[in-house]
N, C-alpha and C. Protein backbone atom coordinates (compact mmCIF):
# COMPACT_ATOMS: atom_id res chain seq x y z
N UNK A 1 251.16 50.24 -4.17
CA UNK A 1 252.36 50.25 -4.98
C UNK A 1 252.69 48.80 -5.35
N UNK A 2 253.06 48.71 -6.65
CA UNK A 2 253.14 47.13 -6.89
C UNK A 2 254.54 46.74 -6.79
N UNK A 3 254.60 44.97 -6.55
CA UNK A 3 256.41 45.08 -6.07
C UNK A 3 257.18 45.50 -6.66
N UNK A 4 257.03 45.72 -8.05
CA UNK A 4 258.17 46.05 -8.59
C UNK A 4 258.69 47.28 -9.03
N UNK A 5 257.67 48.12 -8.20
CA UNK A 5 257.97 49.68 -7.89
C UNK A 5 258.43 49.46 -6.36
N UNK A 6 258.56 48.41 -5.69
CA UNK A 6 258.80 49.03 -4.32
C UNK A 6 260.63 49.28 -4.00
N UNK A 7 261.14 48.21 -4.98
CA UNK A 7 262.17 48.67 -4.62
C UNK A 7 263.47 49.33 -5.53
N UNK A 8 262.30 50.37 -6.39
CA UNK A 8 262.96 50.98 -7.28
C UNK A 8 264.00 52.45 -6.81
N UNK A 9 263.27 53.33 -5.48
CA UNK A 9 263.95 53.75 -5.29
C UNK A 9 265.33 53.27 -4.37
N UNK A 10 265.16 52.39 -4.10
CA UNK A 10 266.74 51.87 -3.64
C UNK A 10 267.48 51.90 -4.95
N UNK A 11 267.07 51.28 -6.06
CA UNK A 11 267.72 50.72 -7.14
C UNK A 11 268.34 52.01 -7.73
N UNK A 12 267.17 53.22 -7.82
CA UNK A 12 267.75 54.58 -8.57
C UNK A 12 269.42 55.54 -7.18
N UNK A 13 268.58 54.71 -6.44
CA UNK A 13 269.84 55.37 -5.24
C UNK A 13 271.41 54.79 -5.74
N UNK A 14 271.22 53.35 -5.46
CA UNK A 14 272.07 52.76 -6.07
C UNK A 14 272.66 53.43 -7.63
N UNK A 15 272.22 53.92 -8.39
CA UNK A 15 272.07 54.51 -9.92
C UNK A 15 273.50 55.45 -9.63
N UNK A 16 272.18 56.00 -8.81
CA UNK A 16 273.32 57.44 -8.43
C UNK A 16 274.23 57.48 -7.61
N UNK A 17 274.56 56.31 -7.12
CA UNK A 17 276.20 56.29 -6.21
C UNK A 17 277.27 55.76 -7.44
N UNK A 18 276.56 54.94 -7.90
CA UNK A 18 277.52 53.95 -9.41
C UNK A 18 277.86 55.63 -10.34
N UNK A 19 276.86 56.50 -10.35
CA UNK A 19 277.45 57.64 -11.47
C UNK A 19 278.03 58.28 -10.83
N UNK A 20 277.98 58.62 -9.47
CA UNK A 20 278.75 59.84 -9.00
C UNK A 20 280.41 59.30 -8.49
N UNK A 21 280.23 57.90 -8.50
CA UNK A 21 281.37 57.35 -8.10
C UNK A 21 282.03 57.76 -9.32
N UNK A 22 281.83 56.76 -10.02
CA UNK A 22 282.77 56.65 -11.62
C UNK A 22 282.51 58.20 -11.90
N UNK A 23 282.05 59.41 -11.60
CA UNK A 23 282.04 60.36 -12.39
C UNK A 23 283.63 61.14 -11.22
N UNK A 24 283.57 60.50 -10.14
CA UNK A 24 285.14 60.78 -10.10
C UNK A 24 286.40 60.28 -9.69
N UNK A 25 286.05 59.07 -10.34
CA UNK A 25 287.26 58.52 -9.98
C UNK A 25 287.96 58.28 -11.43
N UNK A 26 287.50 59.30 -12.42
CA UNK A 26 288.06 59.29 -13.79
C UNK A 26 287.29 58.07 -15.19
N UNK A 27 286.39 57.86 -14.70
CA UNK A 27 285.65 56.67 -15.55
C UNK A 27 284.32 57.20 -16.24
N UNK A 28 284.01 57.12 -17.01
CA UNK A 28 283.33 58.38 -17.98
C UNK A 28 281.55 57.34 -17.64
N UNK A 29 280.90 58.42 -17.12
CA UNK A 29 279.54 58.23 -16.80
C UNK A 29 278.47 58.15 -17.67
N UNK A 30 279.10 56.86 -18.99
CA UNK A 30 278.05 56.60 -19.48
C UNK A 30 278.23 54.95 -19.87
N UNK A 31 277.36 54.73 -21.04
CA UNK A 31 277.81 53.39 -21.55
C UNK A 31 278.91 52.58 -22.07
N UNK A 32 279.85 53.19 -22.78
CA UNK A 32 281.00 52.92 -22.65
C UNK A 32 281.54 53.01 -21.25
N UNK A 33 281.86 53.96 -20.36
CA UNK A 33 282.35 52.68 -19.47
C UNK A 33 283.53 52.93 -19.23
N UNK A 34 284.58 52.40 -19.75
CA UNK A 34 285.57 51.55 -19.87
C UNK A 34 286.56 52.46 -19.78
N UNK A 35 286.47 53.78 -20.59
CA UNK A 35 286.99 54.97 -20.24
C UNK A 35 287.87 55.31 -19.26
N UNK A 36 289.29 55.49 -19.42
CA UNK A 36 290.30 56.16 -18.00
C UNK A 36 290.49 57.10 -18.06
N UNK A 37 290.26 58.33 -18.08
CA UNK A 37 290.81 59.10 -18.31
C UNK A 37 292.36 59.50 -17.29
N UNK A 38 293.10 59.50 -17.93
CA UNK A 38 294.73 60.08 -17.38
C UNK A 38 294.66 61.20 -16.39
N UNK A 39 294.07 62.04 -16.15
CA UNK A 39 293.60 63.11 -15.69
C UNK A 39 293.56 62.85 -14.06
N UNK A 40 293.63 63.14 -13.26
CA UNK A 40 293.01 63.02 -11.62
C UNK A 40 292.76 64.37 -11.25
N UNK A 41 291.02 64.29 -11.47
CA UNK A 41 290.37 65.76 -10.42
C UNK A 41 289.78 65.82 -9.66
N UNK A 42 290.09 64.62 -8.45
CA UNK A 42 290.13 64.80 -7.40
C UNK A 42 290.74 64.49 -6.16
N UNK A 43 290.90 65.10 -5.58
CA UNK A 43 292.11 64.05 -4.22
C UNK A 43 291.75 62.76 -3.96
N UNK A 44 292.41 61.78 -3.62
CA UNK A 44 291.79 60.67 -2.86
C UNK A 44 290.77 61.31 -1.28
N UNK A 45 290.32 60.70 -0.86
CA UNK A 45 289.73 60.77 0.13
C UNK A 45 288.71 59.55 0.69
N UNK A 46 287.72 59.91 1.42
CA UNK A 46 286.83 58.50 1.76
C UNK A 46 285.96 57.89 1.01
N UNK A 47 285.92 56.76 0.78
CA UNK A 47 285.48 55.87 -0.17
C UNK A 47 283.99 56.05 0.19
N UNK A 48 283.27 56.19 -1.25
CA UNK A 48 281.80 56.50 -0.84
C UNK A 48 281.16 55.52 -0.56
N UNK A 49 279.54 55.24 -0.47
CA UNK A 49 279.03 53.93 -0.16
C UNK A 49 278.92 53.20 -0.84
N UNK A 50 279.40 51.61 -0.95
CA UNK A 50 279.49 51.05 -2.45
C UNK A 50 278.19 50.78 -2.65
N UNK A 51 278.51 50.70 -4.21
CA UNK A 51 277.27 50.53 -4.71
C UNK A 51 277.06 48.95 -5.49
N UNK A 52 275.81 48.66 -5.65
CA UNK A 52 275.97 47.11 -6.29
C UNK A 52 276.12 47.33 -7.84
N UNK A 53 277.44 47.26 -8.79
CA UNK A 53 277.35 47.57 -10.09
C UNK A 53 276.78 47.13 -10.85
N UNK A 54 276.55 45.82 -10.90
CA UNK A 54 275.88 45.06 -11.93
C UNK A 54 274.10 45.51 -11.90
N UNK A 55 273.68 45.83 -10.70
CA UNK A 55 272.18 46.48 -10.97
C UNK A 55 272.19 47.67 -11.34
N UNK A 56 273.01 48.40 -11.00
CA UNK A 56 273.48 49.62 -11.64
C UNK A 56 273.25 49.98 -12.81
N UNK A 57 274.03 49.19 -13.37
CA UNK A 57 274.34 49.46 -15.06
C UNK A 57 273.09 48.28 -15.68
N UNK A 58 272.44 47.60 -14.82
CA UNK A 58 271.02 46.94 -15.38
C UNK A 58 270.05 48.78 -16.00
N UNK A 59 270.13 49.34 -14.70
CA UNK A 59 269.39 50.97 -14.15
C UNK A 59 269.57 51.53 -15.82
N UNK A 60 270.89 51.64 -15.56
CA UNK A 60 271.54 52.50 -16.47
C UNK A 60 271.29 52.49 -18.27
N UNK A 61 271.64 50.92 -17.97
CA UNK A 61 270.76 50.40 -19.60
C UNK A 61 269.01 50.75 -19.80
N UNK A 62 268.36 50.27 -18.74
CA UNK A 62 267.47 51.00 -18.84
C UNK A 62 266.88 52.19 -19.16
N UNK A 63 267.80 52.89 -18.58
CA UNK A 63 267.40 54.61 -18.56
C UNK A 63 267.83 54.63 -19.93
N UNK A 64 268.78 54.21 -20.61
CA UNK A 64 269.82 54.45 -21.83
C UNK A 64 268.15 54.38 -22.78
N UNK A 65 267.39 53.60 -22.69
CA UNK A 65 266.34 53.18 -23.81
C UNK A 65 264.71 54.35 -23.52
N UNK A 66 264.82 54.77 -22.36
CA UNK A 66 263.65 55.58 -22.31
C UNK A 66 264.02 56.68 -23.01
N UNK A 67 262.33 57.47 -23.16
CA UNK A 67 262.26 58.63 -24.33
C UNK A 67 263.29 60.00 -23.18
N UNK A 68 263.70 60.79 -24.12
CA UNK A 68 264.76 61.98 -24.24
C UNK A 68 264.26 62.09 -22.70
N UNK A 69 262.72 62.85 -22.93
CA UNK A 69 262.39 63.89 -21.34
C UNK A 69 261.98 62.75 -20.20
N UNK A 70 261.72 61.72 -20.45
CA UNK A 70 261.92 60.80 -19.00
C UNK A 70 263.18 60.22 -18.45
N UNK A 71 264.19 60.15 -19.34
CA UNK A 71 265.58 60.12 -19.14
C UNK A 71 266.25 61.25 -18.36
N UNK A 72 265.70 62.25 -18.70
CA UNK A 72 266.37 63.53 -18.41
C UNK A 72 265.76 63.70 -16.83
N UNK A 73 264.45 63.78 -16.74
CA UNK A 73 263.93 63.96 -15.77
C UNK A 73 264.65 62.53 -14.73
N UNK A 74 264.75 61.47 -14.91
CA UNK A 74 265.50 60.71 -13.80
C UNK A 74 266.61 61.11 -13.45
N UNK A 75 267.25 61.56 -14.24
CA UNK A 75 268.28 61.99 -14.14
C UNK A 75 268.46 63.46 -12.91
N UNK A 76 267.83 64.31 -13.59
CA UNK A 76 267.57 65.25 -13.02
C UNK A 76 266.85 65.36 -11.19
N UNK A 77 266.24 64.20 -11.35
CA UNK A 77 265.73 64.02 -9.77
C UNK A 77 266.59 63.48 -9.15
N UNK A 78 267.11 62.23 -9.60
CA UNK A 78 267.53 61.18 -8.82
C UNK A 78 268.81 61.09 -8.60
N UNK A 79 269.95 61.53 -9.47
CA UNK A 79 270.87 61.55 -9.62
C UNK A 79 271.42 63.07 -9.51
N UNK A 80 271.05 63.96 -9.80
CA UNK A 80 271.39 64.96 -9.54
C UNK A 80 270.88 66.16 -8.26
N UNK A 81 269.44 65.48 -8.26
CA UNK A 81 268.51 65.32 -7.18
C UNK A 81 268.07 67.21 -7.27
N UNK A 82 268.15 67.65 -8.72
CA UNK A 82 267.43 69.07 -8.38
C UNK A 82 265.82 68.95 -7.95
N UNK A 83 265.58 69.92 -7.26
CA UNK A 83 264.10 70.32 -7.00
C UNK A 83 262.87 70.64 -8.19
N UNK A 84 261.70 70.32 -7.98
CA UNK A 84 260.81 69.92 -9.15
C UNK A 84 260.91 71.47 -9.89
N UNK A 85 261.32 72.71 -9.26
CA UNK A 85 261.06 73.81 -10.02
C UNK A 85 261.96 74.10 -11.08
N UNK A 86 262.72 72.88 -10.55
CA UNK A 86 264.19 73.78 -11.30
C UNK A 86 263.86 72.72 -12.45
N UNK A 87 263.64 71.41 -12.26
CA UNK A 87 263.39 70.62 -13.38
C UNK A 87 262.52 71.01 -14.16
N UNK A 88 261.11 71.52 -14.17
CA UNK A 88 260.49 71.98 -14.33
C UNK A 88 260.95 73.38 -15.51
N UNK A 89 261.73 74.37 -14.97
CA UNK A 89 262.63 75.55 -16.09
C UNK A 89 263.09 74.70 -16.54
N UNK A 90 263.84 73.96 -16.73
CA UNK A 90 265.04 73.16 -17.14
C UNK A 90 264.00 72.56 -18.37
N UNK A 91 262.52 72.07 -18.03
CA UNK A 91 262.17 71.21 -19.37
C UNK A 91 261.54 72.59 -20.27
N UNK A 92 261.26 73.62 -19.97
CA UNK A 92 260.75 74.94 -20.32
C UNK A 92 262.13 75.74 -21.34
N UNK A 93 262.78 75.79 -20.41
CA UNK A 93 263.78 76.05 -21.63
C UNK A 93 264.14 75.24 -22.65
N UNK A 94 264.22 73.56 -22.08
CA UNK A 94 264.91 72.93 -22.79
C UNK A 94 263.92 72.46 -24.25
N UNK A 95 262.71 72.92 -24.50
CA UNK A 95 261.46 73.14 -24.82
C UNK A 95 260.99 71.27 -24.89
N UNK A 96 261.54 70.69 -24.21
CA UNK A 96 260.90 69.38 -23.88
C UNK A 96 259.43 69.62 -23.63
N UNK A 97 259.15 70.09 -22.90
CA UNK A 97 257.61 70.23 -22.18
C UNK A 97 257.57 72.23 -22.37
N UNK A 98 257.18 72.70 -23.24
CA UNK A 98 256.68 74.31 -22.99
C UNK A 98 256.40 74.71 -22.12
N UNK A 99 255.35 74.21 -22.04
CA UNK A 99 254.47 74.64 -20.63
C UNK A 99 254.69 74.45 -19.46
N UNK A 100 255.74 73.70 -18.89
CA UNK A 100 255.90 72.48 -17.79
C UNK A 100 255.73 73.53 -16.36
N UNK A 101 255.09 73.12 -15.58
CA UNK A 101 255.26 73.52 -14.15
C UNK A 101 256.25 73.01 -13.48
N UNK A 102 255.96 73.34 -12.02
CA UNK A 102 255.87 72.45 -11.01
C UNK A 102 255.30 71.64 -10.60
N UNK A 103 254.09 71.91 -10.66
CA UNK A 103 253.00 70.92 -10.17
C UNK A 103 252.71 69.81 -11.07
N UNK A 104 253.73 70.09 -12.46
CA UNK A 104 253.16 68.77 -13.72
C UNK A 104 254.38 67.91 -13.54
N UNK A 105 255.90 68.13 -12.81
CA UNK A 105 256.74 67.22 -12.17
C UNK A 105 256.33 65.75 -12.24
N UNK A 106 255.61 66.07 -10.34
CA UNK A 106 255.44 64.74 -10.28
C UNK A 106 254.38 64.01 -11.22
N UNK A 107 253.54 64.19 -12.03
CA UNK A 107 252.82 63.14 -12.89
C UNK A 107 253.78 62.78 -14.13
N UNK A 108 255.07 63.40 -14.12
CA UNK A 108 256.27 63.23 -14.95
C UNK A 108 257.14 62.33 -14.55
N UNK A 109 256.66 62.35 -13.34
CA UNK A 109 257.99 61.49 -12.33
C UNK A 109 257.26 60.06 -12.55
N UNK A 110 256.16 60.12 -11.92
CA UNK A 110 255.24 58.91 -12.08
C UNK A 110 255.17 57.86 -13.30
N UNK A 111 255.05 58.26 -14.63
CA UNK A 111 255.67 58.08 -15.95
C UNK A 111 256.97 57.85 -15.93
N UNK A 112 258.25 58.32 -15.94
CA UNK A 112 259.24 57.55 -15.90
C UNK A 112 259.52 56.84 -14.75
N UNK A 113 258.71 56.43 -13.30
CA UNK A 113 258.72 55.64 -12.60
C UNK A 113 258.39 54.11 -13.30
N UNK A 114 257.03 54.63 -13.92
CA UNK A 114 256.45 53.49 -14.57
C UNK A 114 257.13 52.98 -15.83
N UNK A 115 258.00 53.72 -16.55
CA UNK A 115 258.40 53.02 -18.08
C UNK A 115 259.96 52.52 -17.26
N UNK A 116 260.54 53.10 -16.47
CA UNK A 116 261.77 52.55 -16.15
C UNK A 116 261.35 50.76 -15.32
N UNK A 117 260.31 50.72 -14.49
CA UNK A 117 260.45 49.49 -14.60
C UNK A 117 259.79 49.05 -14.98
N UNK A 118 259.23 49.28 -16.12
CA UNK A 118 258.61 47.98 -17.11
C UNK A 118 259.57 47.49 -18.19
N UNK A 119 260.82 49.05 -18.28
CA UNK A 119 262.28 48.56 -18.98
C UNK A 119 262.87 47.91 -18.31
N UNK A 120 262.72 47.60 -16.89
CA UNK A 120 263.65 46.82 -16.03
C UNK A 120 263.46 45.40 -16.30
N UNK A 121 262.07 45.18 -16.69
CA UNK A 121 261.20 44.04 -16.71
C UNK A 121 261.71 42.92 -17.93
N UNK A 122 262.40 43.48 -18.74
CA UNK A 122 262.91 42.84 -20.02
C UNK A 122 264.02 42.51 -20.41
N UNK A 123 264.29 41.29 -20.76
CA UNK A 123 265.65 41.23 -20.57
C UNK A 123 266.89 41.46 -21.03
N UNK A 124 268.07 42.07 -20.10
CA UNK A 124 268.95 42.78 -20.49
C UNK A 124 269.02 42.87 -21.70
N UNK A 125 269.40 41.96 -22.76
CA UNK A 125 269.63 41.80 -24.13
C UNK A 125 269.09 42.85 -24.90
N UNK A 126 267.43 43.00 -24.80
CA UNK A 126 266.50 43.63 -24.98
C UNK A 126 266.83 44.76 -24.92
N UNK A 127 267.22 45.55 -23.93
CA UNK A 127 267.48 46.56 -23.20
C UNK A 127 268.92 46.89 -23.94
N UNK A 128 269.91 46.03 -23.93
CA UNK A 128 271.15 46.58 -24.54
C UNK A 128 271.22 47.12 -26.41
N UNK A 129 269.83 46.18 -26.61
CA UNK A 129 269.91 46.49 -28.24
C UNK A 129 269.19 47.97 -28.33
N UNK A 130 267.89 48.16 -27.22
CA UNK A 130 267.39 49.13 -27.46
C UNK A 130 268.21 50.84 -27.10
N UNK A 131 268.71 50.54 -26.07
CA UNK A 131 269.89 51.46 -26.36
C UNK A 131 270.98 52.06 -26.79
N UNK A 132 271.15 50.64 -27.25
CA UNK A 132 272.38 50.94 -28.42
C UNK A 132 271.36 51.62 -29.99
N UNK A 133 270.28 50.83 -30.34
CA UNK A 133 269.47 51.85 -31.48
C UNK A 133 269.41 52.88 -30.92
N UNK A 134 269.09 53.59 -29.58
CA UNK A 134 268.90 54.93 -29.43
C UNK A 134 269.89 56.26 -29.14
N UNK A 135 270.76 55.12 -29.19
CA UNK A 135 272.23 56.26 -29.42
C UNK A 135 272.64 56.09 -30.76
N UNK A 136 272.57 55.13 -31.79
CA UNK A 136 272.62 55.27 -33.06
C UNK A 136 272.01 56.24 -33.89
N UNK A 137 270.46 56.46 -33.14
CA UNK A 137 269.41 57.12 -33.78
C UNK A 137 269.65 58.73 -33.50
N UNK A 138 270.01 58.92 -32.50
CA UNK A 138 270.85 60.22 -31.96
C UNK A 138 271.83 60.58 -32.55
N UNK A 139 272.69 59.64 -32.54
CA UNK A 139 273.91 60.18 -33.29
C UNK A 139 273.98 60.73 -34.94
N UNK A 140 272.81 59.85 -35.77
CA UNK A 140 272.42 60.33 -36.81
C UNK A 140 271.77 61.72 -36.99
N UNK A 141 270.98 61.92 -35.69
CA UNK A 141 270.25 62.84 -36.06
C UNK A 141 271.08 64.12 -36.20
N UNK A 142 272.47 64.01 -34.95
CA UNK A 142 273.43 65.11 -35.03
C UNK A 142 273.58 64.97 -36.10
N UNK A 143 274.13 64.19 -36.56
CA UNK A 143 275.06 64.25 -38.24
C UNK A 143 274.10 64.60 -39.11
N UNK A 144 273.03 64.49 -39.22
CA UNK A 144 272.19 64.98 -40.40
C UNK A 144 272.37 66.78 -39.95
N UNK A 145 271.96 67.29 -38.69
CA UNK A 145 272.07 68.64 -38.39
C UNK A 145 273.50 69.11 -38.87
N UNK A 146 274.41 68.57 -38.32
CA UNK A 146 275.72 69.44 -39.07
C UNK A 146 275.69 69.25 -40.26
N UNK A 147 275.12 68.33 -41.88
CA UNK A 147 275.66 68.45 -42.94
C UNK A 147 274.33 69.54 -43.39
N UNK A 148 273.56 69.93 -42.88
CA UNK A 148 272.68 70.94 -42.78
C UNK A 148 273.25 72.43 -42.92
């Protein structure tokens, strides 16, 4: 394993304490950010394990720039942490992958192991422009579908 896969799953751990935190303490779990929502849905209670933010949202920008189904799939493992079968239906319905198994998971996992840190590898800047084009490029594509 080369170093800069070794300490990626700490980094995706880290990922997923920074989203599940902000996903309730009212702070909207994406790039914007900044988001309060007025709302409180959930009690206070014990403070989870902190997480380091600034590598976090390094993670996060990252993930923001990989393709649709390796995004999804990190997501789906790491952060949400379903099991390869369910990811697996999940890319079958979602017709990302038709065919997708179980057993084609992990060489899926392996691939966005590998493009997330070679996105890690570049610097932020890099990373912030490329995700900001890929939510531009998204957002167009909706808008072309609704004047459809």
């Amino acid at each position: 394993m080369s170093e800069s896969m070794e300490g990626l799953d700490e980094r995706l751990t880290n990922w997923k304490r920074w989203l599940r935190r902000y996903g309730h303490s009212g702070q909207a779990c994406s790039l914007e950010g900044n988001y309060r929502s007025p709302q409180i849905w959930y009690p206070p209670g014990p403070r989870p394990i902190a997480s380091k933010d600034a590598d976090a949202w390094e993670v996060c920008l990252a993930a923001a720039t990989l393709p649709i189904p390796l995004h999804l799939l990190l997501r789906l493992k790491y952060v949400i942490e379903f099991e390869d079968r369910i990811i697996a239906s999940i890319f079958r319905e979602e017709k990302l992958e038709p065919r997708c198994k179980t057993t084609d998971i992990p060489a899926i996992d392996w691939e966005a192991r590998c493009t997330i840190v070679e996105a890690l590898s570049q610097p932020i800047v890099i990373r912030r422009d490329r995700a900001v084009a890929r939510a531009r490029s998204l957002i167009d594509k909706i808008e072309d579908q609704m004047m459809d």
